[in-house]
Protein backbone atom coordinates (compact mmCIF):
# COMPACT_ATOMS: atom_id res chain seq x y z
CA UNK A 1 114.73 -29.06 128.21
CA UNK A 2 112.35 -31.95 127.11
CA UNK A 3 110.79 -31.81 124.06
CA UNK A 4 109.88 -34.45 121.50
CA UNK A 5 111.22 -32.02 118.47
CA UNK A 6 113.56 -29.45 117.39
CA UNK A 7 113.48 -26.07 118.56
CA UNK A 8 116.15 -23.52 117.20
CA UNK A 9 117.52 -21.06 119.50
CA UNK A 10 119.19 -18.55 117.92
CA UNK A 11 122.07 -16.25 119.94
CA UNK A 12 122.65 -12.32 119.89
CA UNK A 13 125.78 -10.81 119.12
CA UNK A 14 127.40 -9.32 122.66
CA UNK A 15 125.66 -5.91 123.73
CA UNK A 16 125.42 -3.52 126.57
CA UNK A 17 124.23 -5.20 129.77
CA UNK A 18 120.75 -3.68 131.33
CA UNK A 19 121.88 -4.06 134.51
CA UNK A 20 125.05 -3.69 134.85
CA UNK A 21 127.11 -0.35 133.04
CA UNK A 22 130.14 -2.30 133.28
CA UNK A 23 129.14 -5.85 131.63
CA UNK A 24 128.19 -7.14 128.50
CA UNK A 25 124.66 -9.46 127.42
CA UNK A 26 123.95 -12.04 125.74
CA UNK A 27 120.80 -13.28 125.42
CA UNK A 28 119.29 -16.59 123.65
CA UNK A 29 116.17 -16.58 121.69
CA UNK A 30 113.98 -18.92 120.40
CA UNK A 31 113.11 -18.94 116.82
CA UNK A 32 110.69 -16.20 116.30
CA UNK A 33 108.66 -18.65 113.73
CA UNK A 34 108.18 -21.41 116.31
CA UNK A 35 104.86 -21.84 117.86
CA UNK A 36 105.06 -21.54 122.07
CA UNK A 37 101.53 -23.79 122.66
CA UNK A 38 101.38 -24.16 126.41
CA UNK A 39 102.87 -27.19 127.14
CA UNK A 40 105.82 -25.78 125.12
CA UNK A 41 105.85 -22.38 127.09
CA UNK A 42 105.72 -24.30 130.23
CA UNK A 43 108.55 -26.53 129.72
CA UNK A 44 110.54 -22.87 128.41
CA UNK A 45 110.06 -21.49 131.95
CA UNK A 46 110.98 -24.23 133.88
CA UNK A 47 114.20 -24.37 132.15
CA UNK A 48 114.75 -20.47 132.85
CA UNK A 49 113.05 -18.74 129.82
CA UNK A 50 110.78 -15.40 129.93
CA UNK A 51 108.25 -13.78 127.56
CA UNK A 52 108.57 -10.04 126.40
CA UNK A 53 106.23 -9.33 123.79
CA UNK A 54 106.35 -12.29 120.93
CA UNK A 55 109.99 -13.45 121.93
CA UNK A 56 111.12 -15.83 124.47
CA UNK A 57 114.73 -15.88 125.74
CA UNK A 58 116.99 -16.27 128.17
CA UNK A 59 120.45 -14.81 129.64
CA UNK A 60 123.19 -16.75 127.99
CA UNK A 61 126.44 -14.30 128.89
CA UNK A 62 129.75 -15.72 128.81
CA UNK A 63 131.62 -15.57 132.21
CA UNK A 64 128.56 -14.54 133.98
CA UNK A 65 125.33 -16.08 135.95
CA UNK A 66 124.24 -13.45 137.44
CA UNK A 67 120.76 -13.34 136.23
CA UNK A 68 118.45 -16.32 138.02
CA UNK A 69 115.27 -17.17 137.02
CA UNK A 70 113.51 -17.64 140.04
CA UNK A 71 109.65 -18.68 141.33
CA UNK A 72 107.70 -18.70 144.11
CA UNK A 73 106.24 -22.64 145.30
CA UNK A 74 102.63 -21.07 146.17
CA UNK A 75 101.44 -23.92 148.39
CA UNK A 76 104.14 -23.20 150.92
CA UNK A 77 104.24 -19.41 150.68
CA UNK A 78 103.39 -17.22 154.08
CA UNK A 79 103.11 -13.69 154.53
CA UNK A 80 105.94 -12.08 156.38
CA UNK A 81 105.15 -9.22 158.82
CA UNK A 82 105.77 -6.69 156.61
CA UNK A 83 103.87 -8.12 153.76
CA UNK A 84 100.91 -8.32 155.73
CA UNK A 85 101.16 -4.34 156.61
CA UNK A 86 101.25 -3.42 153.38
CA UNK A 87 98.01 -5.43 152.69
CA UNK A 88 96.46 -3.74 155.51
CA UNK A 89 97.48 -0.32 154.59
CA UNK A 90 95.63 -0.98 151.54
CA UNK A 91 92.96 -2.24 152.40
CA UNK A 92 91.37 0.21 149.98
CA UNK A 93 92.36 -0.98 146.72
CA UNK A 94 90.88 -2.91 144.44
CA UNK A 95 92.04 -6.34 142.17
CA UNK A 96 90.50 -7.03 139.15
CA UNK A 97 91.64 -9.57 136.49
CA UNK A 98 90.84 -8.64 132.60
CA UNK A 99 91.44 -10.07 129.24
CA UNK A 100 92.30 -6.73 127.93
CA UNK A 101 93.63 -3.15 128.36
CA UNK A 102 91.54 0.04 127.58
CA UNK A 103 92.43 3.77 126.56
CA UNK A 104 93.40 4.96 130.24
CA UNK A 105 96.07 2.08 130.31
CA UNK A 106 99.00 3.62 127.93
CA UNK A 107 99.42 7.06 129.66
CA UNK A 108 99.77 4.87 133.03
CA UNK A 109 102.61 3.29 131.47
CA UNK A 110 103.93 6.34 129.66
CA UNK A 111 103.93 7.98 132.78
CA UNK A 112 106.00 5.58 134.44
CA UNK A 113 108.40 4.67 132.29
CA UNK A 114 108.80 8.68 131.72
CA UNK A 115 109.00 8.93 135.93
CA UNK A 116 110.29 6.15 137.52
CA UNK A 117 112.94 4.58 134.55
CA UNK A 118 114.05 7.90 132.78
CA UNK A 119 117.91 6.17 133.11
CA UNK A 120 117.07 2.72 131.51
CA UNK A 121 116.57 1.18 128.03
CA UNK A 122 112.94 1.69 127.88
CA UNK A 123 113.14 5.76 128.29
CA UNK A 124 111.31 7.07 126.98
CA UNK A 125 108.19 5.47 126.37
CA UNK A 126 106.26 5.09 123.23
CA UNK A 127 103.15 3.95 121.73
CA UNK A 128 105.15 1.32 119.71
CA UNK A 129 106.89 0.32 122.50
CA UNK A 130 103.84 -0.46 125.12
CA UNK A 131 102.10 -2.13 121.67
CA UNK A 132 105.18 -4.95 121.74
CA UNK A 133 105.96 -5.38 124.66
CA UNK A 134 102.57 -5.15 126.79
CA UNK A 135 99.79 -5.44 124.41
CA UNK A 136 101.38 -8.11 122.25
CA UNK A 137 99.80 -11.09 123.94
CA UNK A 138 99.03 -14.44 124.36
CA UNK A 139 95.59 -16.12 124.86
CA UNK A 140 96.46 -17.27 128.28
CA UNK A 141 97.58 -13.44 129.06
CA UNK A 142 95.84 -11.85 131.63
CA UNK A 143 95.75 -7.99 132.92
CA UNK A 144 95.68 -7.43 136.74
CA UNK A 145 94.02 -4.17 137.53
CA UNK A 146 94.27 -2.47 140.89
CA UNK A 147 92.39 0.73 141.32
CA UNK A 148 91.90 3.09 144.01
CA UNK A 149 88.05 4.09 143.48
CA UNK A 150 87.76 4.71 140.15
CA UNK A 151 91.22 5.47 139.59
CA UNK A 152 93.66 3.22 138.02
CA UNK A 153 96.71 2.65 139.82
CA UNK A 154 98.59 -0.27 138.26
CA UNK A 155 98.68 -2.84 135.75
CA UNK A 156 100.55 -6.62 136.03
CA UNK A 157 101.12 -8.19 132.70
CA UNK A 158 100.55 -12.16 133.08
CA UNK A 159 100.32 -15.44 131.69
CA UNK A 160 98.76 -18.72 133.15
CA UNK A 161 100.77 -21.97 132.07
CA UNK A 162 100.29 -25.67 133.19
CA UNK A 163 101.66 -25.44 136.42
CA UNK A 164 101.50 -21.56 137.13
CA UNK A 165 101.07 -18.01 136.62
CA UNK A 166 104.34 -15.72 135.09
CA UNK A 167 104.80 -12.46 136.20
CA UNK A 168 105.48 -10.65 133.33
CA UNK A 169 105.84 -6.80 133.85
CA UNK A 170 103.89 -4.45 136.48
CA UNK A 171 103.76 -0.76 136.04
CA UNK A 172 102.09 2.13 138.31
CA UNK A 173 101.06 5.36 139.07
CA UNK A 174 104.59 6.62 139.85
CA UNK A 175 102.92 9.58 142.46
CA UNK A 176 101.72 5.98 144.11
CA UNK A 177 104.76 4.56 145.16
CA UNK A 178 104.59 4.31 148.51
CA UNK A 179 101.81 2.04 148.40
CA UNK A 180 103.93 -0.49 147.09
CA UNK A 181 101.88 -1.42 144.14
CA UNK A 182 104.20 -4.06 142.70
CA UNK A 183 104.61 -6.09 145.88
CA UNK A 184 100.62 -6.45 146.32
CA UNK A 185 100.72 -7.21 142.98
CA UNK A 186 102.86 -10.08 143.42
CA UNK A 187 100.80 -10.54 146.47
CA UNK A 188 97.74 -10.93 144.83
CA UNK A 189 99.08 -12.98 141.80
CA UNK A 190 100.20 -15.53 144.36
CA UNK A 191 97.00 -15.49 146.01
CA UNK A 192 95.65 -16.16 142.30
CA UNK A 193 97.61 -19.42 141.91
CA UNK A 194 96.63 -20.56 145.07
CA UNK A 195 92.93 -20.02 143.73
CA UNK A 196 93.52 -21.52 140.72
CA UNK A 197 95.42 -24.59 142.29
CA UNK A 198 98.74 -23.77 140.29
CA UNK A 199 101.88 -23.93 142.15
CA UNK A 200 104.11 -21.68 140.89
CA UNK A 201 104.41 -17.81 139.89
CA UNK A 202 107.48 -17.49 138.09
CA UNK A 203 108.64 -14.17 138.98
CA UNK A 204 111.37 -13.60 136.35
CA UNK A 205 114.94 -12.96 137.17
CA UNK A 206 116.62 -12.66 140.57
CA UNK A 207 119.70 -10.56 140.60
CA UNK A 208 121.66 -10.41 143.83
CA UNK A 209 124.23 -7.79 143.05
CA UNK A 210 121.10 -5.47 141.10
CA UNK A 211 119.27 -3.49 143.74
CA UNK A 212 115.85 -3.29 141.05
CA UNK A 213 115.69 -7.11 140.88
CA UNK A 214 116.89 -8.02 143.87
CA UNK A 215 113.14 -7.47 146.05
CA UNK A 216 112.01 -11.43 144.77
CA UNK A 217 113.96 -12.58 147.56
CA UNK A 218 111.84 -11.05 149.89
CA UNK A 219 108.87 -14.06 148.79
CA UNK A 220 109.70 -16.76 150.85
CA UNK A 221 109.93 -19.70 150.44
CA UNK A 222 111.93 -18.67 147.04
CA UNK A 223 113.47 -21.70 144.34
CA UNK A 224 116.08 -20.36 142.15
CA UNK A 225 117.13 -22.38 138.94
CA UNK A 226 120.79 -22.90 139.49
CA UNK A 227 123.40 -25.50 137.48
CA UNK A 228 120.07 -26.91 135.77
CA UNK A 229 117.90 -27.55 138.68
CA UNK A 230 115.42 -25.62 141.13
CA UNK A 231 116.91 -25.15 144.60
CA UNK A 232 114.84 -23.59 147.62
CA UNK A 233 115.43 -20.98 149.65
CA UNK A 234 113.18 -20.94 152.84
């Protein structure tokens, strides 16, 4: 990664992989003290860097690569026939981007971490835990609100950097779910950048063998960072 100074990265100790019972993480951080400006949290996410809460890191496991950071080149993107059904099944919804969350937006998440995740690392949720990982923000974060009348179905976390938007985390009304609230969401947040002239959404990490990470590849054309270097996948 380019930069014209020093930025300490800083490694955790070996722990139980999220995504696989079998495997151990390790994950790379950078120094909680440093200040991520834009340019700086741009240049992070093209070399394969995320954002949960105040920390940036990245998968650094020994022996194994099978966490991608992959995003979505927005001026070539096209609807497949499915994606374009689920738009038109709901065609009732409604997109709204906000600076910040209100009351009704913590027992959506509580709800669906509670629902939908009861056998991963965020079960079960907490007031604490939505506060530092979804609330802590940046200035560039953005809230993407769909609702259904006046109800609210879902919330997408997201930043805007210099050359596109990052997908950060997208929870839902769980009783929702076949509506497929996370895909228009990821819909609609490319549909943002192409707005907005950006050309990427960085959708975090691809994860072939991990059936919960594993839908990205369904956004074609996809680029995946691999060996230091974007590739495409049309």
């Amino acid at each position: 990664m380019n930069d014209d100074r020093q930025i300490k990265l800083y490694a955790t100790a070996p722990h139980p992989c999220s995504y696989f019972d079998d495997r151990e993480a390790q994950t790379l951080f950078v120094d909680p003290a440093c200040d991520v400006g834009s340019p700086l949290y741009t240049r992070l996410s093209q070399a394969g860097f995320r954002r949960s809460g105040s920390h940036y890191y990245r998968p650094n496991c020994d022996g194994c690569n099978a966490c991608i950071a992959s995003r979505v080149p927005v001026a070539d993107f096209s609807l497949s026939r499915n994606q374009r059904r689920q738009i038109a099944r709901n065609k009732d919804l409604d997109y709204y981007w906000r600076e910040s969350l209100d009351a009704e937006t913590y027992p959506l998440y509580e709800r669906y971490i509670n629902e939908r995740h009861r056998d991963g690392d965020m079960y079960p949720a907490s007031r604490e835990q939505f506060d530092s990982f979804i609330a802590d923000s940046r200035q560039d974060t953005t809230y993407l609100h769909i609702y259904h009348q006046s109800e609210l179905l879902a919330v997408s976390v997201c930043d805007q950097m210099g050359d596109g938007l990052s997908a950060i985390y997208t929870f839902y009304a769980p009783e929702a779910q076949r509506r497929s609230l996370g895909k228009l969401a990821v819909l609609h947040m490319i549909e943002t950048c192409r707005q907005r002239q950006l050309p990427y959404l960085y959708l975090g990490y691809w994860i072939r063998d991990c059936q919960k990470m594993r839908y990205k590849i369904d956004y074609r054309p996809l680029e995946l960072l691999m060996s230091q270097r974007w590739v495409r996948l049309n």
